[in-house]
N, C-alpha and C. Protein backbone atom coordinates (compact mmCIF):
# COMPACT_ATOMS: atom_id res chain seq x y z
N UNK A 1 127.07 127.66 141.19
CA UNK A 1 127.22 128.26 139.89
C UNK A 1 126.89 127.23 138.81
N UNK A 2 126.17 127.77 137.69
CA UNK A 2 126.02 126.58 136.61
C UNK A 2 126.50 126.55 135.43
N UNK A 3 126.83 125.43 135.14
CA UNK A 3 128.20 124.90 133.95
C UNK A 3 127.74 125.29 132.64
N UNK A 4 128.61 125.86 132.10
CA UNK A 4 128.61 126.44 130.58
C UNK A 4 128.24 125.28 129.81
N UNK A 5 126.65 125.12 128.97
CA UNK A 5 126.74 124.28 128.06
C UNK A 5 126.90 124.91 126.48
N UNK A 6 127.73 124.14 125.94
CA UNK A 6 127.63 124.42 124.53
C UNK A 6 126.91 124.07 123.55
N UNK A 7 126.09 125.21 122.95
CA UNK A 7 124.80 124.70 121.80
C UNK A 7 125.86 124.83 120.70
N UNK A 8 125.69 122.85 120.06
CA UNK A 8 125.91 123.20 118.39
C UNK A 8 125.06 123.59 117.64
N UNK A 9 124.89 124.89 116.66
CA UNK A 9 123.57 124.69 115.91
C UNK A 9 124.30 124.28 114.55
N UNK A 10 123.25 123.74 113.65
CA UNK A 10 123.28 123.71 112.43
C UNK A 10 122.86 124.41 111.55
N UNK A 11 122.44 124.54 110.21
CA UNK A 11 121.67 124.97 109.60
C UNK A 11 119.99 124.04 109.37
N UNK A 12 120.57 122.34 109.32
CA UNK A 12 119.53 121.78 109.06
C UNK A 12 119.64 120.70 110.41
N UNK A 13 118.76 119.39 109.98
CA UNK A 13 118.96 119.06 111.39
C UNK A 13 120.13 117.30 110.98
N UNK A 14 121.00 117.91 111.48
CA UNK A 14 121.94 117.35 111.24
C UNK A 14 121.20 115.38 111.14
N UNK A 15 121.93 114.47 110.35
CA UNK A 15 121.41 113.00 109.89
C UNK A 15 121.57 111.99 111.07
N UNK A 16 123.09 112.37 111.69
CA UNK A 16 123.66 111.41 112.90
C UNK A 16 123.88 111.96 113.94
N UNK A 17 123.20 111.59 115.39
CA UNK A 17 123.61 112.61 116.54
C UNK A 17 124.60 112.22 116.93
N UNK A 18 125.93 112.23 116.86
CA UNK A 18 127.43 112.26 117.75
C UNK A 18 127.16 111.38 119.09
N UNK A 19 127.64 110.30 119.87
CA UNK A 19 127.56 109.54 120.77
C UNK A 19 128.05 111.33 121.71
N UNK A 20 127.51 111.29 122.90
CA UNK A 20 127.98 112.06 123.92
C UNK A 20 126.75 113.12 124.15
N UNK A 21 126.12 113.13 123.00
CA UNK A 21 125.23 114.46 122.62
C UNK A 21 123.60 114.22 122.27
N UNK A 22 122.85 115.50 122.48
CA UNK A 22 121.54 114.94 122.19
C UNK A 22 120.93 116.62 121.48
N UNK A 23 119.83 116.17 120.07
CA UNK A 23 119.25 116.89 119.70
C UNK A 23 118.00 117.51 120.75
N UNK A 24 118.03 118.74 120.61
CA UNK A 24 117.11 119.49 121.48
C UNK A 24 116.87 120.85 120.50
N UNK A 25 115.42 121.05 120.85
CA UNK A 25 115.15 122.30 120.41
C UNK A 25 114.44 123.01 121.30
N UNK A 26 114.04 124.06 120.88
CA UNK A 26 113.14 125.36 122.37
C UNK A 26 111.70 125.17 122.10
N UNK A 27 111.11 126.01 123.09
CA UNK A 27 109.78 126.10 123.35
C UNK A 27 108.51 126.49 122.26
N UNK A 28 109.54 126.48 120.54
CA UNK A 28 108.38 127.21 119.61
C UNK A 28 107.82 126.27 118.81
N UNK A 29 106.61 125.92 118.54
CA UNK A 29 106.28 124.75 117.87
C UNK A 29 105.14 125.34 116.78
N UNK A 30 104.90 124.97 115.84
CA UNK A 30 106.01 123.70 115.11
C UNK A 30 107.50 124.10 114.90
N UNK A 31 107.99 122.93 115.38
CA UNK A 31 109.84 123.05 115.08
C UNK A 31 109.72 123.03 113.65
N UNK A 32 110.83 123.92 112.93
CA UNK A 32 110.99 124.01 111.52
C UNK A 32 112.25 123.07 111.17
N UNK A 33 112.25 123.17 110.25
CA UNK A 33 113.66 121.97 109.77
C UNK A 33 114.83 122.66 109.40
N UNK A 34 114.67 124.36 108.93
CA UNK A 34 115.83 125.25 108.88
C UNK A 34 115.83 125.78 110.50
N UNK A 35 116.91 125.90 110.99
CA UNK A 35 117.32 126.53 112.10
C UNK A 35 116.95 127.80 111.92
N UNK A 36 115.77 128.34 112.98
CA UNK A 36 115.77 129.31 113.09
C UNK A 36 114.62 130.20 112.12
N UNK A 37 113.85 129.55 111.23
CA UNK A 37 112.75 129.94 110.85
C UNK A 37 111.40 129.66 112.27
N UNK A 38 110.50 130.80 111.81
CA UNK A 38 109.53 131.25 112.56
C UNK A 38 109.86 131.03 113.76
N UNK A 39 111.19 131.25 114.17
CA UNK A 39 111.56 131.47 115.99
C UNK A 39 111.98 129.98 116.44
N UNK A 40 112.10 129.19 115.95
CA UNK A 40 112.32 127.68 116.54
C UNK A 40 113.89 127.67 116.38
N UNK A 41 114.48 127.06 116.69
CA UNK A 41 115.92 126.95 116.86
C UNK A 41 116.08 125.42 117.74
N UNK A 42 116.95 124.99 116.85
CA UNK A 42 117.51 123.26 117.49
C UNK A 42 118.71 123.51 117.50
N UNK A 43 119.51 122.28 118.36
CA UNK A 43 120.49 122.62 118.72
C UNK A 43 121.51 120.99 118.82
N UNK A 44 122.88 120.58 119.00
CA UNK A 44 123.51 119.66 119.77
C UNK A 44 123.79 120.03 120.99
N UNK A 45 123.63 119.37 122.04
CA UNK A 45 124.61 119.37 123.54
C UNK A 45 124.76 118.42 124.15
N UNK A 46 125.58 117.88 125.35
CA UNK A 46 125.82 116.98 125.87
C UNK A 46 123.71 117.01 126.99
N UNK A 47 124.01 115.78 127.36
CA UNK A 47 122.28 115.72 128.47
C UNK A 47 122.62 116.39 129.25
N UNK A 48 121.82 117.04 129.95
CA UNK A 48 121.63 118.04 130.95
C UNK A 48 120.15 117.86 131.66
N UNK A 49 120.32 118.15 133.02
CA UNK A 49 119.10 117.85 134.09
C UNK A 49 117.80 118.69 133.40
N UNK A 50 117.98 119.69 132.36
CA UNK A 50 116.44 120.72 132.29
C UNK A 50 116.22 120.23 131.45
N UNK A 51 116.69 119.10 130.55
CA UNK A 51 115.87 118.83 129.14
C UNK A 51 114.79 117.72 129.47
N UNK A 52 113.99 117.71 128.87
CA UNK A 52 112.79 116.93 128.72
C UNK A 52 112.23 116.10 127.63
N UNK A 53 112.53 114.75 127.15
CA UNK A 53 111.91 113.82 126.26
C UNK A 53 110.57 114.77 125.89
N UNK A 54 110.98 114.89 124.20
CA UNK A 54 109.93 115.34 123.04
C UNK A 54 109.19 114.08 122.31
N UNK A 55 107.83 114.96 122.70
CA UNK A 55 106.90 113.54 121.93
C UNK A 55 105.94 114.33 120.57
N UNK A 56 106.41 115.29 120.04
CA UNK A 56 105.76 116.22 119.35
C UNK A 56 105.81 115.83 118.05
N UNK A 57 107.26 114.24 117.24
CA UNK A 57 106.59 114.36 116.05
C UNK A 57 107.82 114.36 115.13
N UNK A 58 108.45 116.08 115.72
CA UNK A 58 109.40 116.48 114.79
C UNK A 58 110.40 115.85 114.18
N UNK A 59 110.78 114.90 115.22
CA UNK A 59 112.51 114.39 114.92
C UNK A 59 112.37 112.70 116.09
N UNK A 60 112.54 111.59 115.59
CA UNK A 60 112.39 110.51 116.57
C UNK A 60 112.72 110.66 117.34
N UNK A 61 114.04 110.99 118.18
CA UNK A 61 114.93 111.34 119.40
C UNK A 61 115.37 112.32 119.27
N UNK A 62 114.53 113.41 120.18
CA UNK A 62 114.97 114.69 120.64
C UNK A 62 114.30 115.05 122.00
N UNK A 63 114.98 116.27 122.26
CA UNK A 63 114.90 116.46 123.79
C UNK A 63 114.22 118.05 123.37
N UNK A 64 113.79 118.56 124.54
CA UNK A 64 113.13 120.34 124.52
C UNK A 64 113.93 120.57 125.71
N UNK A 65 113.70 122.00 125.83
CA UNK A 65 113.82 122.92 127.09
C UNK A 65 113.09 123.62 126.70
N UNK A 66 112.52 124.40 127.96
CA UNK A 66 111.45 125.70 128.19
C UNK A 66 112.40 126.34 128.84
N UNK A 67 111.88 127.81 128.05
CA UNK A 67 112.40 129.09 128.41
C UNK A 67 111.79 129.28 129.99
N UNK A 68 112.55 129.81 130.80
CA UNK A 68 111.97 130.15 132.25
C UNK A 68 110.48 131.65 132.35
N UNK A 69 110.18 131.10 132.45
CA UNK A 69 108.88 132.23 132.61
C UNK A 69 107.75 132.22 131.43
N UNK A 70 107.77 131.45 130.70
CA UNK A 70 107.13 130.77 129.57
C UNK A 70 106.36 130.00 129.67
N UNK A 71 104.69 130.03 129.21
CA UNK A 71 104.18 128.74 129.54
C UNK A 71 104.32 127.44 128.83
């Protein structure tokens, strides 16, 4: 069975990431800087095995996930 993670969202992208936690956003690019314009959505969570080092630009240290069935 797999463990409940909790997404913090914000509105913007928060200044300091919290020790424990890592910025991540989804599969829609360009990431926007409001949460949730043109479908992009970022998030806080603790690391987790599906995230993947982002080299896209948006934010110095952040992580992605892909939606399953998505190219």
């Amino acid at each position: 069975m797999a463990s409940l993670v909790i997404h913090e969202y914000y509105d913007r992208v928060p200044k300091i990431i919290p020790t424990g936690k890592v910025l991540v956003h989804n599969d829609v690019y360009p990431v926007a800087r409001r949460n949730g314009s043109r479908g992009s959505r970022f998030w806080l969570q603790p690391m987790a095995a599906n995230l993947l080092r982002c080299d896209c630009g948006w934010h110095p240290d952040h992580w992605y996930t892909r939606i399953e069935g998505r190219a």
